[in-house]
Structures are given as structure tokens and as C-alpha cells.
N, C-alpha and C. Protein backbone atom coordinates (compact mmCIF):
# COMPACT_ATOMS: atom_id res chain seq x y z
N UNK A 1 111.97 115.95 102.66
CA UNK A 1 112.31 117.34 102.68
C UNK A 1 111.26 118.09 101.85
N UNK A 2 111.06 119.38 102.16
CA UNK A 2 109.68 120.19 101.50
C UNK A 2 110.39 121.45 101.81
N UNK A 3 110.10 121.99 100.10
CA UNK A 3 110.06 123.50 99.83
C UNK A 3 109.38 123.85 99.18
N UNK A 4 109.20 125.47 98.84
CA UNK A 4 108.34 126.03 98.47
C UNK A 4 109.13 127.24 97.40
N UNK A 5 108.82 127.43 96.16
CA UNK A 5 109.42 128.32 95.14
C UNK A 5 108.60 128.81 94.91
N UNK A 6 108.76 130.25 94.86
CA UNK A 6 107.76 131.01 94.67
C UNK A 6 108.30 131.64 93.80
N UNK A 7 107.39 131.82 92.20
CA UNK A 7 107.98 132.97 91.01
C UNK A 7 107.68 134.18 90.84
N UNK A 8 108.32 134.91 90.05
CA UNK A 8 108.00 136.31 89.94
C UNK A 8 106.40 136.73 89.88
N UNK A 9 105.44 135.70 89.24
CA UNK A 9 104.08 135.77 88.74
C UNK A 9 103.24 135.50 89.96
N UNK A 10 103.94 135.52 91.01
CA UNK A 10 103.63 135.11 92.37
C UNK A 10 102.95 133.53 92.45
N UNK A 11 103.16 132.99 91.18
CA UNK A 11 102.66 131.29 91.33
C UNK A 11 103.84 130.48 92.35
N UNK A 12 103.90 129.78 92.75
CA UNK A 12 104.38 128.97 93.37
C UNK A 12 104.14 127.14 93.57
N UNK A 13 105.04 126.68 94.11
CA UNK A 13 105.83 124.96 93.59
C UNK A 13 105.99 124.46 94.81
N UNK A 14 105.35 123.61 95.32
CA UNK A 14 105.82 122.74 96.92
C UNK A 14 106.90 121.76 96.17
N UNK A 15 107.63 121.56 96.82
CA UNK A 15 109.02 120.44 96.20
C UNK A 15 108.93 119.25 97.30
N UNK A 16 108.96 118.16 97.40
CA UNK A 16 109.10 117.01 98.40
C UNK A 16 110.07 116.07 97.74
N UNK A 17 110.66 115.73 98.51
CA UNK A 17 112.26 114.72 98.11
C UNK A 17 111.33 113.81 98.72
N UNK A 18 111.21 112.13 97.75
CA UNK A 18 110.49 111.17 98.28
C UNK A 18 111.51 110.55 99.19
N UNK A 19 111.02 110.57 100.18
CA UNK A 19 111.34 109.44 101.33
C UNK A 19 110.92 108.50 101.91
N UNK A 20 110.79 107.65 102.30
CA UNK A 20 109.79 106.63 103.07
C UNK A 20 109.11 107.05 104.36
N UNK A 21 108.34 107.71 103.99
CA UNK A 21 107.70 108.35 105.53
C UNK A 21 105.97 108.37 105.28
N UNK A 22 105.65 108.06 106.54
CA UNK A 22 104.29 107.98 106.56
C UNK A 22 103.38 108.74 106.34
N UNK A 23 102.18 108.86 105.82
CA UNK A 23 101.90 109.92 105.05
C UNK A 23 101.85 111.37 103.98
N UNK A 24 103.12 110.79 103.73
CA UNK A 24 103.56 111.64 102.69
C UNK A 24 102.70 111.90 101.91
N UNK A 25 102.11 110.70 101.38
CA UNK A 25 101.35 110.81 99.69
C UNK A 25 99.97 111.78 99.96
N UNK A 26 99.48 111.50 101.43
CA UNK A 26 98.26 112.52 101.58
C UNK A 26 98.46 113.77 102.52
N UNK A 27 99.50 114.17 102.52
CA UNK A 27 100.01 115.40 102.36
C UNK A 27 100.36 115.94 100.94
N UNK A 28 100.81 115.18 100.19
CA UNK A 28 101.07 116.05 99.12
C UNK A 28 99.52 116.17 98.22
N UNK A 29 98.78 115.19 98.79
CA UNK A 29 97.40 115.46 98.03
C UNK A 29 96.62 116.50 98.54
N UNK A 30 96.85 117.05 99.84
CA UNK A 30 96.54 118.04 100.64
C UNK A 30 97.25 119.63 99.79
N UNK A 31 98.36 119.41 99.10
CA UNK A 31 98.88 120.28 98.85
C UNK A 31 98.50 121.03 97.25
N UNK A 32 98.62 119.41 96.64
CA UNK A 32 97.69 119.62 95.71
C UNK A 32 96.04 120.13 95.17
N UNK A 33 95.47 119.75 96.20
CA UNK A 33 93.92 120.06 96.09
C UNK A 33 93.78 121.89 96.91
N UNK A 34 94.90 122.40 97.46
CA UNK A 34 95.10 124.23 97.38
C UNK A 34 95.91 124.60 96.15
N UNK A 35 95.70 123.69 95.10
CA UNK A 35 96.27 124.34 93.62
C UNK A 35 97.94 124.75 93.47
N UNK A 36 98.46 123.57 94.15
CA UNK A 36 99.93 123.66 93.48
C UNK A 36 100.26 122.32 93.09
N UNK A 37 101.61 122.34 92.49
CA UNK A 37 102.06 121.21 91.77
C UNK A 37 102.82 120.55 92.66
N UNK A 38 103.19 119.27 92.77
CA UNK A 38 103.88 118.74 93.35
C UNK A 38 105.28 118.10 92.82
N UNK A 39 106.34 118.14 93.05
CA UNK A 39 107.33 117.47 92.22
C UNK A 39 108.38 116.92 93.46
N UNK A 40 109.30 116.25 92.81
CA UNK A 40 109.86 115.31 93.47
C UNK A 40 111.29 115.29 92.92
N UNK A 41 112.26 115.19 94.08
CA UNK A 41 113.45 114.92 93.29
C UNK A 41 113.59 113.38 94.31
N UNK A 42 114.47 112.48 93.29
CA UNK A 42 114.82 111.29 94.42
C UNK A 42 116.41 110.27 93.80
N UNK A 43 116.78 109.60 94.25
CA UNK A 43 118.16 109.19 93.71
C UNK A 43 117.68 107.81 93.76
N UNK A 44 116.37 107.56 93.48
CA UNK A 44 115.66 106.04 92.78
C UNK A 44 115.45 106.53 91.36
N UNK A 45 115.34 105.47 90.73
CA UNK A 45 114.94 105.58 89.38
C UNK A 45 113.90 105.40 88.97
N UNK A 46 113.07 105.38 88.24
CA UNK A 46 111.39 105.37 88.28
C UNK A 46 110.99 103.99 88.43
N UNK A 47 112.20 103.35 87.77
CA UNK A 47 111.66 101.93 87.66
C UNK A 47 111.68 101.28 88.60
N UNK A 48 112.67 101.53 89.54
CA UNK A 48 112.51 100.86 90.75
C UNK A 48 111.40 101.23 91.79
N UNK A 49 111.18 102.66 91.59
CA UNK A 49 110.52 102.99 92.81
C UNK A 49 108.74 102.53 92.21
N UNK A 50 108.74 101.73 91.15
CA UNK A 50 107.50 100.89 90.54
C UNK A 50 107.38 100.07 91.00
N UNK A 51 108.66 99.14 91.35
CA UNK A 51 108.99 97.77 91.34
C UNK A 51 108.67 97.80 92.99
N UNK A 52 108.76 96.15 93.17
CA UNK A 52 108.27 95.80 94.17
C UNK A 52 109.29 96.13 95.36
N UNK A 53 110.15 96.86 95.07
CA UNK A 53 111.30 96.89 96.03
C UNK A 53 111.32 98.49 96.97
N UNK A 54 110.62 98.94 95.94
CA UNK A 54 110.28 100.28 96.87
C UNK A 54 109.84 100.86 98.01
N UNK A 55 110.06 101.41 98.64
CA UNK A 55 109.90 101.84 100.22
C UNK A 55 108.48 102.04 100.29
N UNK A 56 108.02 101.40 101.10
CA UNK A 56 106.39 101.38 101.86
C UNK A 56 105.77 103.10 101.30
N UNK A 57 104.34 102.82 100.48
CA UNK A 57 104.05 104.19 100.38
C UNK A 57 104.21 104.88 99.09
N UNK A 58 105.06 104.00 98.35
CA UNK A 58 106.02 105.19 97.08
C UNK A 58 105.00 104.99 96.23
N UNK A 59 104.07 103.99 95.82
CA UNK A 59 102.90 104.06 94.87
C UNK A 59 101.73 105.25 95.06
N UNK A 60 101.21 105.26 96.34
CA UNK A 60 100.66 106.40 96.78
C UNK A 60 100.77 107.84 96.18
N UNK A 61 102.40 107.43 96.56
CA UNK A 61 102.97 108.81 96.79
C UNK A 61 103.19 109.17 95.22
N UNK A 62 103.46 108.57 93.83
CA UNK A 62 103.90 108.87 92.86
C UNK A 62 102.63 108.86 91.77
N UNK A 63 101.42 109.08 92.38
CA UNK A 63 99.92 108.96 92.52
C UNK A 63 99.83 110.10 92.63
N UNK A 64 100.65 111.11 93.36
CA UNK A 64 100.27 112.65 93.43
C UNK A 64 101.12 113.49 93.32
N UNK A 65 102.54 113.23 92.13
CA UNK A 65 103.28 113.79 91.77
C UNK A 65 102.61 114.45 90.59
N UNK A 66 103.35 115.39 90.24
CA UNK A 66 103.16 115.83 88.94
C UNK A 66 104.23 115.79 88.07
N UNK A 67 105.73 116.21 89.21
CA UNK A 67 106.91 115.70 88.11
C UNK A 67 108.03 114.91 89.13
N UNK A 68 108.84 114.64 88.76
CA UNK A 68 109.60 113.57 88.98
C UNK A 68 110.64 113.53 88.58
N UNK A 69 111.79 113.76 89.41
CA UNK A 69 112.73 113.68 88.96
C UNK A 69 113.75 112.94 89.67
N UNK A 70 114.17 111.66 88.57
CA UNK A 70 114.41 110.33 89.05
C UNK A 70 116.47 109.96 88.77
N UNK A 71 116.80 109.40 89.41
CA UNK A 71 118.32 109.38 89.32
C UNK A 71 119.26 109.92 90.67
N UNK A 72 120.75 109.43 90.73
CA UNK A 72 120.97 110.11 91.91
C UNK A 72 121.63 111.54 91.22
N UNK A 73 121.66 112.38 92.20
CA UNK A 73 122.29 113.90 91.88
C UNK A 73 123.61 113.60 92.11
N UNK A 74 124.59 114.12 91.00
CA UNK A 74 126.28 113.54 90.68
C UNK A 74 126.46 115.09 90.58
N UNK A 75 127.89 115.66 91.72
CA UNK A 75 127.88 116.99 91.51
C UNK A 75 128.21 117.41 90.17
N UNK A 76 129.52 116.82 89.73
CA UNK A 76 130.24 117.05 88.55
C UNK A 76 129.03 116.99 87.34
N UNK A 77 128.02 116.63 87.28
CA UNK A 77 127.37 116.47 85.95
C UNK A 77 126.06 117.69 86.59
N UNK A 78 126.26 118.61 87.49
CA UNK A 78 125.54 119.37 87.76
C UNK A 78 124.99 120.33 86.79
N UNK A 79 124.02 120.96 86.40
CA UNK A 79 123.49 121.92 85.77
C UNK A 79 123.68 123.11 86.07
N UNK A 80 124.46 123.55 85.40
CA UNK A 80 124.65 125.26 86.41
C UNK A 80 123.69 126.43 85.92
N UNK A 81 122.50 125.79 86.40
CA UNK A 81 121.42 127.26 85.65
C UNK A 81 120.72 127.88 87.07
N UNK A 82 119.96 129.03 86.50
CA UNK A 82 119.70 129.41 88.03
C UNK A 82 117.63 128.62 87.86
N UNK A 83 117.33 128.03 87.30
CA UNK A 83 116.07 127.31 87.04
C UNK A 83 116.61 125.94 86.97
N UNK A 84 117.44 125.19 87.54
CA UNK A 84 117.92 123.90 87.66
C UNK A 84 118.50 123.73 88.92
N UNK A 85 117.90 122.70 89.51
CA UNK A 85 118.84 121.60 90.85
C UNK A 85 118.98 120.14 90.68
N UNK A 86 119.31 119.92 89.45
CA UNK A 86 119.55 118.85 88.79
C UNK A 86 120.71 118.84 88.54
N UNK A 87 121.15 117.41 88.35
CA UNK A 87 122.19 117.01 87.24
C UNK A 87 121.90 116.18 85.80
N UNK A 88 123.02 116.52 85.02
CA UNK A 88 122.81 115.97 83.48
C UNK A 88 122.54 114.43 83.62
N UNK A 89 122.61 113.92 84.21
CA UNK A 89 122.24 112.35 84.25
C UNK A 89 120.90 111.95 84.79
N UNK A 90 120.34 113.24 85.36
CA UNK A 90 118.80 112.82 86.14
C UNK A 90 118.03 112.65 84.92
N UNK A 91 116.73 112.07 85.46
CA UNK A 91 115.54 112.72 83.89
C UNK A 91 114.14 113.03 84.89
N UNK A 92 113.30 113.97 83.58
CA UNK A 92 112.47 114.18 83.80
C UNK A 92 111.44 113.40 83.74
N UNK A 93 110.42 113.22 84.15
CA UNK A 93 109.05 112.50 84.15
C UNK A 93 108.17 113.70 84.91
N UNK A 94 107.16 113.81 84.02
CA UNK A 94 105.89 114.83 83.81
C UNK A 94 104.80 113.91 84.08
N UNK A 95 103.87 113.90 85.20
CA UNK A 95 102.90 113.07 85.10
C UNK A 95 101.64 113.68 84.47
N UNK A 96 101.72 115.05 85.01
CA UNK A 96 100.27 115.00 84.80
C UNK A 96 101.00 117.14 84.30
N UNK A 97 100.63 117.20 82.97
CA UNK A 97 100.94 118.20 82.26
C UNK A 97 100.30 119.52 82.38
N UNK A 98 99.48 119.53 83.09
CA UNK A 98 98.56 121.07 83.26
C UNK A 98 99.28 121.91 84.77
């Protein structure tokens, strides 16, 4: 899944939910190299999607994240902010800070 947030400063955020799909990772490097960030929400955990068990691609693909956000989404522990689509049990991972 892919979206696009666009802020008041007119900067803007491509979003991709990792999935196992083919060419993902050089699309999002495509997206990256026109100067946006890439982030990720997914209901793997980082460690797994390291581990050898991960869906074809996910090394690639976590190669051109910038953030990451790892855990499954639990409604009840939802964040009710209007700058959050998270829940309190996800975490963050920042790869690459600029």
C-alpha cells in the first residue's frame, strides 16, 4: 500500500506498508532519489523481517527505508493524535536521520 502526506510546509512523505511484492525496494529507491523519505508501517517486527524467515525482497527493501515502523497495529492501544497511525505497542526505528 502507498501514500503520500503532504504538510503545511508543502514537504511531503511517500508511506509503503512492506509487503512481499516484487520490486518494491526499487521503487522506493526511485522515490527516494526525487527527495522524499520513505517509511514503512508493517505487523513484522524488525527482527524477524532480518531473519531468515522474511518474505523474498525485505532486505532490499529495508535498505531504502528511512523509518520503520515495526509491530502489529492493536486498535485498543491506538494513539489518538492527529500526527499518529500507530499504536502504543508499535516502535519506531529511524534508519537514516536527515
Amino acid at each position: 500500500m502507498l501514500f503520500k502526506r503532504t504538510k503545511a510546509d508543502g514537504s511531503s512523505t511517500i508511506h509503503l506498508r512492506l509487503v512481499d511484492f516484487p520490486g518494491l525496494a526499487d521503487f522506493a529507491h526511485q522515490v527516494k532519489a526525487r527527495g522524499h523519505n520513505v517509511m514503512s508501517f508493517t505487523g513484522f517486527i524488525l527482527e524477524k523481517l532480518r531473519s531468515e524467515y522474511a518474505p523474498a525482497g525485505t532486505q532490499d527493501l529495508l535498505a531504502q527505508l528511512d523509518i520503520l515502523i515495526d509491530g502489529a497495529y492493536i486498535q485498543s492501544l491506538a494513539i489518538n493524535s492527529p500526527n499518529s497511525l500507530s499504536s502504543s505497542n508499535q516502535r519506531v526505528h529511524v534508519f537514516n536521520p536527515n
